[in-house]
C-alpha atoms as a PDB file:
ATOM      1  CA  UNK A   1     -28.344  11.780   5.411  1.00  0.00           C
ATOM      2  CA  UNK A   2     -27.467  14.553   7.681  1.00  0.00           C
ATOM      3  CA  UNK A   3     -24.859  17.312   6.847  1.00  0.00           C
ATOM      4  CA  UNK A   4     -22.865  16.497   9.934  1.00  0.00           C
ATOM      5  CA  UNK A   5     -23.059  12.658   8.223  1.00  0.00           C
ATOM      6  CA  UNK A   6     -21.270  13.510   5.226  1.00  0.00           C
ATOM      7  CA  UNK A   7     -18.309  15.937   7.729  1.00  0.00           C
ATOM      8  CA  UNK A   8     -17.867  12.345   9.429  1.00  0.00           C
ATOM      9  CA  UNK A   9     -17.482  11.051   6.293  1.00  0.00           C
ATOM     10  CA  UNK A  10     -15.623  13.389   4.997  1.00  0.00           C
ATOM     11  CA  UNK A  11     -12.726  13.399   8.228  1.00  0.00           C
ATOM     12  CA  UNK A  12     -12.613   9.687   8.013  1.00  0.00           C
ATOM     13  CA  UNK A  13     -11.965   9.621   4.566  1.00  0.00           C
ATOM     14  CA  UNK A  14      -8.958  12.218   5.440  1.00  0.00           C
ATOM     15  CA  UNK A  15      -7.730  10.097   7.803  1.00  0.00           C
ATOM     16  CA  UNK A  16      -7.409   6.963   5.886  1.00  0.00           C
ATOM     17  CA  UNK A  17      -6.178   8.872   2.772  1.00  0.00           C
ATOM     18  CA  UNK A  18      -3.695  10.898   4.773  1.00  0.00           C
ATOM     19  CA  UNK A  19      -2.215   7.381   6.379  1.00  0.00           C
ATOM     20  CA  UNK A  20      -2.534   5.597   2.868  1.00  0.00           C
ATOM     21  CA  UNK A  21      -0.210   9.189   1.292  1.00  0.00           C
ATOM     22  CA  UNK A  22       2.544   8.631   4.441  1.00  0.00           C
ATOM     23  CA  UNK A  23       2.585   4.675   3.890  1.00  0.00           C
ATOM     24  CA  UNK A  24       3.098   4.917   0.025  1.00  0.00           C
ATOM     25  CA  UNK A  25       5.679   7.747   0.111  1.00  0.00           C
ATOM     26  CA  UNK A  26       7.865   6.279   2.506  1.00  0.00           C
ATOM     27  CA  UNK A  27       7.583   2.894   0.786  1.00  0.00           C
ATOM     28  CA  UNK A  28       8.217   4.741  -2.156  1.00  0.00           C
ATOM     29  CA  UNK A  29      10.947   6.436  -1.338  1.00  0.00           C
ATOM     30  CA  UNK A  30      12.524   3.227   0.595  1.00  0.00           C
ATOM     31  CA  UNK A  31      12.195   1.420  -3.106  1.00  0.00           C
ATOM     32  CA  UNK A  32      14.436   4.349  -4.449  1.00  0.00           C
ATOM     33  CA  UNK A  33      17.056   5.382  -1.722  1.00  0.00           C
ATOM     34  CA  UNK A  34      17.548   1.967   0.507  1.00  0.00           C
ATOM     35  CA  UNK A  35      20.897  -0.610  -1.759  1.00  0.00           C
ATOM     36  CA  UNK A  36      19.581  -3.996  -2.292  1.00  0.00           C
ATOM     37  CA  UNK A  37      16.954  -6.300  -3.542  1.00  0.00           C
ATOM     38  CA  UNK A  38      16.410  -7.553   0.200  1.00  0.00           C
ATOM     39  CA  UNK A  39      16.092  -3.777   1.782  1.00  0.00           C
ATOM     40  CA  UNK A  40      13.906  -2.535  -1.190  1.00  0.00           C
ATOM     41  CA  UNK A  41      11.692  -5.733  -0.459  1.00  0.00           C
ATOM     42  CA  UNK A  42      10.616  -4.249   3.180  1.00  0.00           C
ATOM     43  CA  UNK A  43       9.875  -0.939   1.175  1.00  0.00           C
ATOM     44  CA  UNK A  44       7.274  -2.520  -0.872  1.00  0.00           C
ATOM     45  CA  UNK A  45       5.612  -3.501   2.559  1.00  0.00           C
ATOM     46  CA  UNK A  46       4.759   0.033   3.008  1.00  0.00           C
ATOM     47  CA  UNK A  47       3.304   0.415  -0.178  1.00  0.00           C
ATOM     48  CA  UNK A  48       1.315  -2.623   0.133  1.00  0.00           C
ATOM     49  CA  UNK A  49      -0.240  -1.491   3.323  1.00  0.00           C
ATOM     50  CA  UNK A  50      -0.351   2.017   2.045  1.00  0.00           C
ATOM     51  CA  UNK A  51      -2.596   1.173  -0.721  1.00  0.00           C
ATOM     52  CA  UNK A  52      -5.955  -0.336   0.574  1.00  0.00           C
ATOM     53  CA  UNK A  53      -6.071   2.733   3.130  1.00  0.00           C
ATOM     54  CA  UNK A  54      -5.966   4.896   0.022  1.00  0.00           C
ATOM     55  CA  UNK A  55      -8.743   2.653  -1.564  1.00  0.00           C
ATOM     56  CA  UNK A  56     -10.223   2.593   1.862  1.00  0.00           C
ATOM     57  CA  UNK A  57     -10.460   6.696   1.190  1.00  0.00           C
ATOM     58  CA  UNK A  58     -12.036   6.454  -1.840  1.00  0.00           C
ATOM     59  CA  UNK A  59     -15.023   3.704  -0.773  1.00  0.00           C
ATOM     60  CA  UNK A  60     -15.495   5.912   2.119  1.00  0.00           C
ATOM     61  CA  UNK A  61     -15.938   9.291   0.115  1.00  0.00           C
ATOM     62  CA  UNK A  62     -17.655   7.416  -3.036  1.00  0.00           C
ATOM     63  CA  UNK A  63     -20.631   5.840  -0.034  1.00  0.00           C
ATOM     64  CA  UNK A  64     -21.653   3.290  -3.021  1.00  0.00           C
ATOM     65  CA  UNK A  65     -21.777  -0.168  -2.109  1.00  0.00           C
ATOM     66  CA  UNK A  66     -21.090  -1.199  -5.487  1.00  0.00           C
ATOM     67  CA  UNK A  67     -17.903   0.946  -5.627  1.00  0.00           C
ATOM     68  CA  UNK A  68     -16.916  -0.109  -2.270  1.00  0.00           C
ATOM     69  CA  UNK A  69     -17.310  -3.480  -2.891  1.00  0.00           C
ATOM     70  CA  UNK A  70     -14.540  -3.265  -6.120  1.00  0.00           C
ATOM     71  CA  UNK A  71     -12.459  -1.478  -4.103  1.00  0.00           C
ATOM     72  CA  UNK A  72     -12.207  -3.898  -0.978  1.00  0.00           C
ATOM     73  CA  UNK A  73     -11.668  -6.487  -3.319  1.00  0.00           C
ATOM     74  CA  UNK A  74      -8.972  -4.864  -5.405  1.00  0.00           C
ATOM     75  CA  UNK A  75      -7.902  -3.629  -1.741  1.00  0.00           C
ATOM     76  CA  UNK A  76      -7.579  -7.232  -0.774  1.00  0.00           C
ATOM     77  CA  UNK A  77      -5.672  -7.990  -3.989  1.00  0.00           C
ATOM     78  CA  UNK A  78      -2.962  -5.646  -3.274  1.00  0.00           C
ATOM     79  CA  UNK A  79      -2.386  -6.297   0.267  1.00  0.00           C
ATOM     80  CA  UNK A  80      -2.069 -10.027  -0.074  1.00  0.00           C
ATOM     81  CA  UNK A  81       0.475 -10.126  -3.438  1.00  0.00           C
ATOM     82  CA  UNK A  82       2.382  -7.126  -2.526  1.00  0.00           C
ATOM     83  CA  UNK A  83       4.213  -9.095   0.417  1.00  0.00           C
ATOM     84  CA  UNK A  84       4.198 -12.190  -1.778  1.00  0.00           C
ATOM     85  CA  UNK A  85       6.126 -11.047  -4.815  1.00  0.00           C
ATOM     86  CA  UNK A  86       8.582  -9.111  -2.847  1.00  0.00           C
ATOM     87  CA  UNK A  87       9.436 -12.426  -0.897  1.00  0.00           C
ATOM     88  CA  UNK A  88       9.381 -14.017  -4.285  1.00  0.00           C
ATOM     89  CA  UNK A  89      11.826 -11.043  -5.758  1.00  0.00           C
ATOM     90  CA  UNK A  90      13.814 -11.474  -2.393  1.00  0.00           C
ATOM     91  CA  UNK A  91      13.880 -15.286  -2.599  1.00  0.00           C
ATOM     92  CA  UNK A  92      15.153 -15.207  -6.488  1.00  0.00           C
ATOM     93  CA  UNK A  93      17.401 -13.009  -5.649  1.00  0.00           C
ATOM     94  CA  UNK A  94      19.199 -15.064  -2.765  1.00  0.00           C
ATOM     95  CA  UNK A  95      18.983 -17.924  -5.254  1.00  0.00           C
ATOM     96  CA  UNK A  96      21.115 -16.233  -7.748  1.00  0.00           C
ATOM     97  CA  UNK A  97      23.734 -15.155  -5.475  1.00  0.00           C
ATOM     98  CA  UNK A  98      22.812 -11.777  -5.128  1.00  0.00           C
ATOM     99  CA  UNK A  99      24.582 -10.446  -1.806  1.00  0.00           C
ATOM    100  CA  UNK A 100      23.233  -7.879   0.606  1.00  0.00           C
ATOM    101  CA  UNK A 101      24.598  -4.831   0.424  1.00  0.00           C
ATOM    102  CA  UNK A 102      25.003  -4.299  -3.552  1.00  0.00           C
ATOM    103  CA  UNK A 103      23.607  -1.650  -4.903  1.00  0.00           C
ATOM    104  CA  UNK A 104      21.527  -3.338  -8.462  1.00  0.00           C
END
């Protein structure tokens, strides 16, 4: 492994991390400022997608296929029941009566 390997490494590692940092914010800060259950549901989107690119980061910088191997699968995990348990929040929700609009 080259020195110029590990700088390639090392910039796509930033990139992923600094895409995983803007996803997660904004989905974080969607989940605190937007008024209902159904808005805050699209938030959690963001952090979904936000957090395998941050686990992306880290297989990419750790360069362990053991490591990166957790991590896609925990990667996976996320990005497949974030989206599902907001729909199932959002669907409970609109069971119960909840209109859009109020602020819980």
């Amino acid at each position: 492994m080259t020195p110029g390997d590990d700088l390639i490494r090392f910039v796509l590692a930033a990139a992923f991390g600094g895409v995983g940092a803007v996803l997660v914010a904004g989905g974080a800060l969607g989940v605190l400022r937007f008024a209902d259950v159904f808005t805050r549901a699209h938030a959690v989107r963001a952090l979904s997608l936000g957090a395998p690119f941050l686990l992306a980061a880290i297989a990419i910088e750790a360069w362990r296929v053991d490591v990166s191997l957790r991590l896609g699968v925990l990667a996976a995990a996320i990005a497949v029941s974030g989206p599902t348990i907001a729909h199932l929040i959002a669907h409970a929700a609109h069971r119960q009566g909840v209109e859009p609009g109020v602020r819980r």
